[in-house]
Protein backbone atom coordinates (compact mmCIF):
# COMPACT_ATOMS: atom_id res chain seq x y z
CA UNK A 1 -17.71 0.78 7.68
CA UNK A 2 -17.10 2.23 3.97
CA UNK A 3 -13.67 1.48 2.77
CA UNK A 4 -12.85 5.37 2.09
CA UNK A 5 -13.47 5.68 6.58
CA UNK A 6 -10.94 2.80 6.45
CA UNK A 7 -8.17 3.90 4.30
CA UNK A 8 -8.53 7.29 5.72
CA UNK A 9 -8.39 6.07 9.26
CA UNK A 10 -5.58 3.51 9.54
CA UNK A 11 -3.27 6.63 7.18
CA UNK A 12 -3.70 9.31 9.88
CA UNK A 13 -2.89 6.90 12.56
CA UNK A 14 0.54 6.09 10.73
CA UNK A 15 0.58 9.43 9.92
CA UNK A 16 1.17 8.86 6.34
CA UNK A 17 0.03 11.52 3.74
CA UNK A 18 -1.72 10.34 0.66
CA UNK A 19 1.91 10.83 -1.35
CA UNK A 20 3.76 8.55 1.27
CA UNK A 21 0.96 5.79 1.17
CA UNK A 22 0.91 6.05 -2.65
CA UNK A 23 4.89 4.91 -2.53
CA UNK A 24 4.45 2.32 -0.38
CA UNK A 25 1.69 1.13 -2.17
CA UNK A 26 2.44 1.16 -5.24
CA UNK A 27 -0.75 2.66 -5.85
CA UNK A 28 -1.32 6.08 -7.89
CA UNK A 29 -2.13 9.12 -5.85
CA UNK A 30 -4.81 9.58 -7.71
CA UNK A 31 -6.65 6.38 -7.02
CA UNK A 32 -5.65 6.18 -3.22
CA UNK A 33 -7.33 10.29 -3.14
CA UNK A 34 -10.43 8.50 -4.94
CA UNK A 35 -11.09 5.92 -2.62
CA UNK A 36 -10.37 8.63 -0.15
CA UNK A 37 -13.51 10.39 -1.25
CA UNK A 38 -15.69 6.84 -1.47
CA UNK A 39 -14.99 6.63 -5.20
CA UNK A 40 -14.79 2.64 -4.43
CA UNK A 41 -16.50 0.43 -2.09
CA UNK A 42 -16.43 -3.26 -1.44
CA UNK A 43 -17.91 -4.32 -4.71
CA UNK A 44 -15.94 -2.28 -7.15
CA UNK A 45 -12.35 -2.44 -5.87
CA UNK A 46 -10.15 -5.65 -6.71
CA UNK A 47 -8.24 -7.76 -4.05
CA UNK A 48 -4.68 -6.83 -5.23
CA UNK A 49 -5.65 -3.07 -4.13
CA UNK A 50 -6.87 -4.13 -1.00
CA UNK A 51 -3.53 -5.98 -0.65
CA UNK A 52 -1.69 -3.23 -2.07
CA UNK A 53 -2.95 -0.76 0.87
CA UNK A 54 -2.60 -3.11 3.41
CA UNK A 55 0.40 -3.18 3.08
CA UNK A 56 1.46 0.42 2.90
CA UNK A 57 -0.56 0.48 5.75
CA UNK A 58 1.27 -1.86 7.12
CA UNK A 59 -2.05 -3.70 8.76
CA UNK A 60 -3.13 -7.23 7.52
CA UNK A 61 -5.91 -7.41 4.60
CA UNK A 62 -8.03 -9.40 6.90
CA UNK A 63 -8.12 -6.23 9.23
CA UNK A 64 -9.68 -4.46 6.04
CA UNK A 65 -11.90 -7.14 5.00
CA UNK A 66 -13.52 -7.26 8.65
CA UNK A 67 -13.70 -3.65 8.75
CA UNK A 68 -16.04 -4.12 5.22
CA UNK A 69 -17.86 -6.52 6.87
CA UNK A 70 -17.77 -8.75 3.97
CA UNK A 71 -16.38 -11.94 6.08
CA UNK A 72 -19.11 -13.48 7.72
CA UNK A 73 -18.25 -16.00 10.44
CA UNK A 74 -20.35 -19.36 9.03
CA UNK A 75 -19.27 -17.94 4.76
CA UNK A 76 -15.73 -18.66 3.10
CA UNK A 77 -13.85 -15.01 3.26
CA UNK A 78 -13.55 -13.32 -0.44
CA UNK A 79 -9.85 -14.07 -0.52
CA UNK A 80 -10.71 -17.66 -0.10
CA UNK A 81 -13.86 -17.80 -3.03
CA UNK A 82 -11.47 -16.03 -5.26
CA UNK A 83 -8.59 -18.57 -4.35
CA UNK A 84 -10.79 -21.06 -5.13
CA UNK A 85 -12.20 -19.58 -8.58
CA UNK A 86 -8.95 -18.51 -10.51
CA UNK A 87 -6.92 -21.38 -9.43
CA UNK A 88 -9.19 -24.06 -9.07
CA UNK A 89 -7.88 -24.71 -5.39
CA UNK A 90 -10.46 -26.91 -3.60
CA UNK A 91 -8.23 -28.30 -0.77
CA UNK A 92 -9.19 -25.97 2.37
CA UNK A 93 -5.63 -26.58 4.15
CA UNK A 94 -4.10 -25.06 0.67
CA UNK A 95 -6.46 -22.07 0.75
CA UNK A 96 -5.55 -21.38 4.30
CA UNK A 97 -2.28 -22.14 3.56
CA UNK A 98 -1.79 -19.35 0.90
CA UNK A 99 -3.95 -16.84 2.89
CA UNK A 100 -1.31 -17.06 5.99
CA UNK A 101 1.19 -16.87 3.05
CA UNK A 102 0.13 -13.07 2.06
CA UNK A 103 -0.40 -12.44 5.41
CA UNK A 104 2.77 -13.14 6.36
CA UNK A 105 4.13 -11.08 3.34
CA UNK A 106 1.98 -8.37 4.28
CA UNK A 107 3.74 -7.85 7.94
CA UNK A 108 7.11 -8.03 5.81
CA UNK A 109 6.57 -5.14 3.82
């Protein structure tokens, strides 16, 4: 599924208009309209945005990623490589550990 389907989906079932997921965001209406309109796709938009939506969405970023179909059952998830690259984290049980971490702060906001 393209992430603008996504985005666009899981905001009309909140009801949320672009202005009200933009606050809770933290993301410009502008952008949030873009990817509306498939102006991004999995490639080309970074993890904090995916985070940032997900959580004005108020749905976990692992609910987007498997909607992308970019976590593969047998391959590490993106979150995880990218753990894993920037802070040199090779310990699986810390990776895990900090993915249940956002997750967690993810159904807080």
């Amino acid at each position: 599924m393209q992430l603008s389907k996504i985005i666009k989906k899981h905001r009309d079932c909140k009801s949320l208009t672009i202005d009200q997921l933009s606050v809770r965001s933290d993301l410009s209406r502008a952008f949030i309209s873009r990817i509306e309109r498939g102006g991004f796709d999995k490639k080309n938009i970074s993890l904090n945005s995916v985070i940032r939506l997900a959580q004005g969405l108020d749905i976990k970023v692992k609910e987007i990623l498997d909607n992308l179909n970019v976590i593969e059952q047998n391959e590490p998830s993106p979150l995880r490589m990218y753990l894993r690259s920037k802070y040199k984290i090779d310990n699986e049980k810390d990776v895990r550990l900090i993915e249940d971490l956002i997750d967690n702060l993810v159904k807080r906001t």
